[in-house]
Protein backbone atom coordinates (compact mmCIF):
# COMPACT_ATOMS: atom_id res chain seq x y z
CA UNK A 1 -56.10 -46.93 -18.56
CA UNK A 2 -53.38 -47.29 -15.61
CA UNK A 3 -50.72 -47.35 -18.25
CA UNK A 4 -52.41 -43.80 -19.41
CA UNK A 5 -52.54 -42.13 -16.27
CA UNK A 6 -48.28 -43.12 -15.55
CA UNK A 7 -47.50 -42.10 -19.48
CA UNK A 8 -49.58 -38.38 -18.03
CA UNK A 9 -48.22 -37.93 -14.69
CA UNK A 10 -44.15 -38.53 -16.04
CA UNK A 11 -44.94 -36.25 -18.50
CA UNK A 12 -46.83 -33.79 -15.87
CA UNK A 13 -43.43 -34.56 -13.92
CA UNK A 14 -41.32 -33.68 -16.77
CA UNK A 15 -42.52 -30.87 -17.92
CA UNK A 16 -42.78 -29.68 -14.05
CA UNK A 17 -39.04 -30.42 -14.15
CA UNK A 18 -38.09 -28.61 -17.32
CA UNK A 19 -40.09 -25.88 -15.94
CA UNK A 20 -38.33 -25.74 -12.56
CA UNK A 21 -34.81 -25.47 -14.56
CA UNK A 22 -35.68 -22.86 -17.09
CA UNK A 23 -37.00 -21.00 -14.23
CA UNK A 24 -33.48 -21.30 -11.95
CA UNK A 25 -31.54 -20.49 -15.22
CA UNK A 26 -32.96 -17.57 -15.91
CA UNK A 27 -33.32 -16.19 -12.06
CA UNK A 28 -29.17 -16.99 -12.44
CA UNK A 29 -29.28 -14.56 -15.51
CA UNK A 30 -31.08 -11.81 -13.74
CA UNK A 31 -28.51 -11.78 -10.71
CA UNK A 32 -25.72 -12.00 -12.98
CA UNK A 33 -27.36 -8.76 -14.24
CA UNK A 34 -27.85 -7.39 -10.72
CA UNK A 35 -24.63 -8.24 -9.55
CA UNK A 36 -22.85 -5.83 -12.23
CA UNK A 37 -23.47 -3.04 -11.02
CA UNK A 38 -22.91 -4.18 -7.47
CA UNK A 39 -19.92 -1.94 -5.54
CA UNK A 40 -16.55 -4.09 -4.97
CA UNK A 41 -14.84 -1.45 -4.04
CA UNK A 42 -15.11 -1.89 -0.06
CA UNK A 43 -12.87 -3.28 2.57
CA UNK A 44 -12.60 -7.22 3.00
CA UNK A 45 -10.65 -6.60 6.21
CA UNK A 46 -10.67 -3.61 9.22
CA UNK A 47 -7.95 -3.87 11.33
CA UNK A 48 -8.32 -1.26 14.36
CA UNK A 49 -5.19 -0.24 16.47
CA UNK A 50 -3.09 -2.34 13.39
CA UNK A 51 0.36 -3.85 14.99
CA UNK A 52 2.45 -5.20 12.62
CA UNK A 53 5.11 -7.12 12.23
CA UNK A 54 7.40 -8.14 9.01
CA UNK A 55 10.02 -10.61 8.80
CA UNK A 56 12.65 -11.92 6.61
CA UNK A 57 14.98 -14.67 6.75
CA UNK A 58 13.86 -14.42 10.78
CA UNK A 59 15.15 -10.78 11.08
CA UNK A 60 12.72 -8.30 12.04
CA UNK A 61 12.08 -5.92 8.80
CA UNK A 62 9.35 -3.60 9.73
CA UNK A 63 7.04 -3.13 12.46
CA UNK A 64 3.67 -0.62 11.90
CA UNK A 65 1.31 0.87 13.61
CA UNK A 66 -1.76 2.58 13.07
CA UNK A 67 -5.14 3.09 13.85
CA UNK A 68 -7.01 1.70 11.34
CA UNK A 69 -6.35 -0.34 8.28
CA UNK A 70 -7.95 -1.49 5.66
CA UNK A 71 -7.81 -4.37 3.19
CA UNK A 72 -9.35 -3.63 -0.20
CA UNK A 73 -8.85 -7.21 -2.61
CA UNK A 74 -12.09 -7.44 -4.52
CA UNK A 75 -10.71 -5.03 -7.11
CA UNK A 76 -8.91 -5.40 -10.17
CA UNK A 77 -5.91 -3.60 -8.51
CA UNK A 78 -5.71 -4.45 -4.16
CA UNK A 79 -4.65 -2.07 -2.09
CA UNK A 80 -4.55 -1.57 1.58
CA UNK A 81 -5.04 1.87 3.15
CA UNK A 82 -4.02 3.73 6.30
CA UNK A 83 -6.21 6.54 6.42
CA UNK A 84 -5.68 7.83 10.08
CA UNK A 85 -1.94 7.84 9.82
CA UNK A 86 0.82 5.00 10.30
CA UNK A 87 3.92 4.83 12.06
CA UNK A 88 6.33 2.26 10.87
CA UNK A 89 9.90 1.21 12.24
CA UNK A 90 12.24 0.04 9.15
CA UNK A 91 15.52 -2.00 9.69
CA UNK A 92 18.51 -2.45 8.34
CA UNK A 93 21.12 -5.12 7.91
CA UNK A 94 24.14 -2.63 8.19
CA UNK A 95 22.28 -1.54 11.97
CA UNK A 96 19.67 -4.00 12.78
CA UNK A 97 19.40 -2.34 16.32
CA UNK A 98 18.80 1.13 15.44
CA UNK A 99 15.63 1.48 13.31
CA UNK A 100 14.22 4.15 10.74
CA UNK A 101 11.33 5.50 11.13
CA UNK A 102 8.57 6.68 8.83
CA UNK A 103 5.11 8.93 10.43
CA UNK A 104 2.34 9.77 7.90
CA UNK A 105 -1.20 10.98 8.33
CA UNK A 106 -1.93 9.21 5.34
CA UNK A 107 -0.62 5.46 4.10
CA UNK A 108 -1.35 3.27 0.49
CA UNK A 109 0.12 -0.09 -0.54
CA UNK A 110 -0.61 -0.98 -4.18
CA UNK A 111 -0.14 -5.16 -3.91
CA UNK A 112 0.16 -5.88 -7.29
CA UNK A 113 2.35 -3.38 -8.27
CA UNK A 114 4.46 -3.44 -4.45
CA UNK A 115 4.13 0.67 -4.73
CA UNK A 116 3.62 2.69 -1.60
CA UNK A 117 2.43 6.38 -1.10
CA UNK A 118 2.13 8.29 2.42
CA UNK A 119 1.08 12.14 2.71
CA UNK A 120 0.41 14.84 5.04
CA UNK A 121 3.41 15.58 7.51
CA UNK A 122 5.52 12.75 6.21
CA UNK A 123 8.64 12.86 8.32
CA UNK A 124 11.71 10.03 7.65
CA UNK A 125 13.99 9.36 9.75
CA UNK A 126 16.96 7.12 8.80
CA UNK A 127 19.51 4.96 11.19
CA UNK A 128 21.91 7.42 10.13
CA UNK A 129 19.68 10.35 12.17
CA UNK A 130 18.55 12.09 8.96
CA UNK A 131 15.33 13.75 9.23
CA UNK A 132 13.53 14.22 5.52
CA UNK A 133 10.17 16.32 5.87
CA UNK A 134 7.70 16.30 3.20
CA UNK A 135 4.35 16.83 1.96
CA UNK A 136 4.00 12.96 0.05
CA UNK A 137 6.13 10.52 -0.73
CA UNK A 138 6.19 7.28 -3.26
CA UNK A 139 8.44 4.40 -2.83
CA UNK A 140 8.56 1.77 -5.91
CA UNK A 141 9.28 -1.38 -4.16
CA UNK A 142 10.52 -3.66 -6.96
CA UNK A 143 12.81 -0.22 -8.40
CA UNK A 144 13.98 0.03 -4.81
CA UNK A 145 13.34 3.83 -5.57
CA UNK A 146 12.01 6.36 -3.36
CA UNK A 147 10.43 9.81 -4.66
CA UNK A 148 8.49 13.30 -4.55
CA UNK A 149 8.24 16.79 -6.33
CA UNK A 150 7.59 18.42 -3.02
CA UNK A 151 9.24 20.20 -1.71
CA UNK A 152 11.83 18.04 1.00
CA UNK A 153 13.43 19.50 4.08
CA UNK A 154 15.99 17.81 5.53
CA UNK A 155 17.90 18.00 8.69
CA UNK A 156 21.30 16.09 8.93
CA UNK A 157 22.58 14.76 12.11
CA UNK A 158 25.10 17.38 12.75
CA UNK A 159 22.62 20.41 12.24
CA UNK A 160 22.98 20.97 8.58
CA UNK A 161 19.87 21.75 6.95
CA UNK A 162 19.31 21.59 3.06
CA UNK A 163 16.06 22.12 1.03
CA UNK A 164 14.70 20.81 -2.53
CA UNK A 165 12.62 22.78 -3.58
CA UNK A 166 11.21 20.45 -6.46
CA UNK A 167 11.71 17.24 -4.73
CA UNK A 168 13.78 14.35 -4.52
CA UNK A 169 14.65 10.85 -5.61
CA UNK A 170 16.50 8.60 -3.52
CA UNK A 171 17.53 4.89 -3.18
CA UNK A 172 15.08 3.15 -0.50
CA UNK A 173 18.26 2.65 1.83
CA UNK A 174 19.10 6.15 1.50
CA UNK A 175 22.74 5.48 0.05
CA UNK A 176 22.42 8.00 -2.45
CA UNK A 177 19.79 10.92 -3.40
CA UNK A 178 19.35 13.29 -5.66
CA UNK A 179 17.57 16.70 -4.70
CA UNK A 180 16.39 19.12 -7.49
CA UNK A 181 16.48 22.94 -7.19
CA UNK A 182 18.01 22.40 -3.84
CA UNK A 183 19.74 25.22 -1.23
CA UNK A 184 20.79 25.10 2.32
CA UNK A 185 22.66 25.31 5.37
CA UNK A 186 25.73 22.71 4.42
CA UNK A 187 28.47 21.25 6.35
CA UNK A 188 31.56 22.06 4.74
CA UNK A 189 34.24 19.77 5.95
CA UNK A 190 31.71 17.33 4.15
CA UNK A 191 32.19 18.35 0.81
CA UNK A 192 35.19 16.51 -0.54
CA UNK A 193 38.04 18.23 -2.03
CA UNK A 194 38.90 17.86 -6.05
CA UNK A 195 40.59 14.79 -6.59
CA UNK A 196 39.36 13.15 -3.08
């Protein structure tokens, strides 16, 4: 009889066992169910009055600031945002002492694919005192390209004023540019002569 009752009570605590398992499996089922359709699309970091500093090699690259930034890295494609403006300060090797500078009211950095966008009252200004005014701009990182199709107004240093009226594509170190359907206010002992 004693050997009975342990041959019922390992079974009891068997089938209590398989019970218990089956029953966490499929509770793991149902969340996996819940959790697809679960938002992932929300910030992983806030960063309020953002100052930022970026360095290569030791020399100082960049330095933003901004009000609010945010962080988004739960997504197939991570991003961070500025969406109450930036201000960045961008250096150069040729001057390392006198900056660029870069305002928007409104700032994205694609991670993945090292792509930035700012709009609203972007204003660049280069080392070289060139001030480029524009709706939105893009800058591909890896093609070291910088771009819009708004229309870009830009003031040189010595008062010379030109327009494109269908944007611009530039370099990112401002070397060279290209402006499309442009007309202005030029300089002429700027233009070289034939030959020159």
């Amino acid at each position: 009889m004693k050997f009975y009752k342990q041959i019922i009570s390992k079974n009891i605590a068997a089938f209590l066992g398989c019970a218990i398992f089956f029953g966490l499996i499929s509770c793991d089922e149902d969340l996996t169910q819940v959790n697809k359709n679960k938002n992932t699309n929300f910030p992983s970091q806030i960063i309020n009055n953002a100052k930022i500093v970026q360095r290569d090699s030791g020399m100082v690259k960049l330095r933003a600031t901004a009000p609010l930034i945010e962080k988004y890295e739960f997504i197939d494609s991570p991003y961070i945002v500025a969406k109450k403006g930036i201000n960045i300060l961008f250096y150069d090797k040729k001057k390392p002492t006198v900056p660029g500078k870069i305002n928007a009211k409104y700032a994205k950095f694609d991670e993945k694919k090292k792509f930035y966008e700012a709009k609203g009252n972007v204003r660049i200004i280069t080392n070289e005192n060139q001030i480029f005014a524009m709706q939105s701009v893009y800058w591909d990182q890896i093609k070291k390209e910088i771009y819009t199709s708004d229309t870009v107004f830009v003031t040189d240093k010595d008062g010379s004023t030109l327009v494109g009226a269908n944007g611009m594509r530039a370099k990112d170190d401002f070397s060279a540019y290209t402006f499309y359907n442009n007309s202005g206010n030029i300089n002429a002992k700027k233009i070289p002569e034939k030959g020159k």
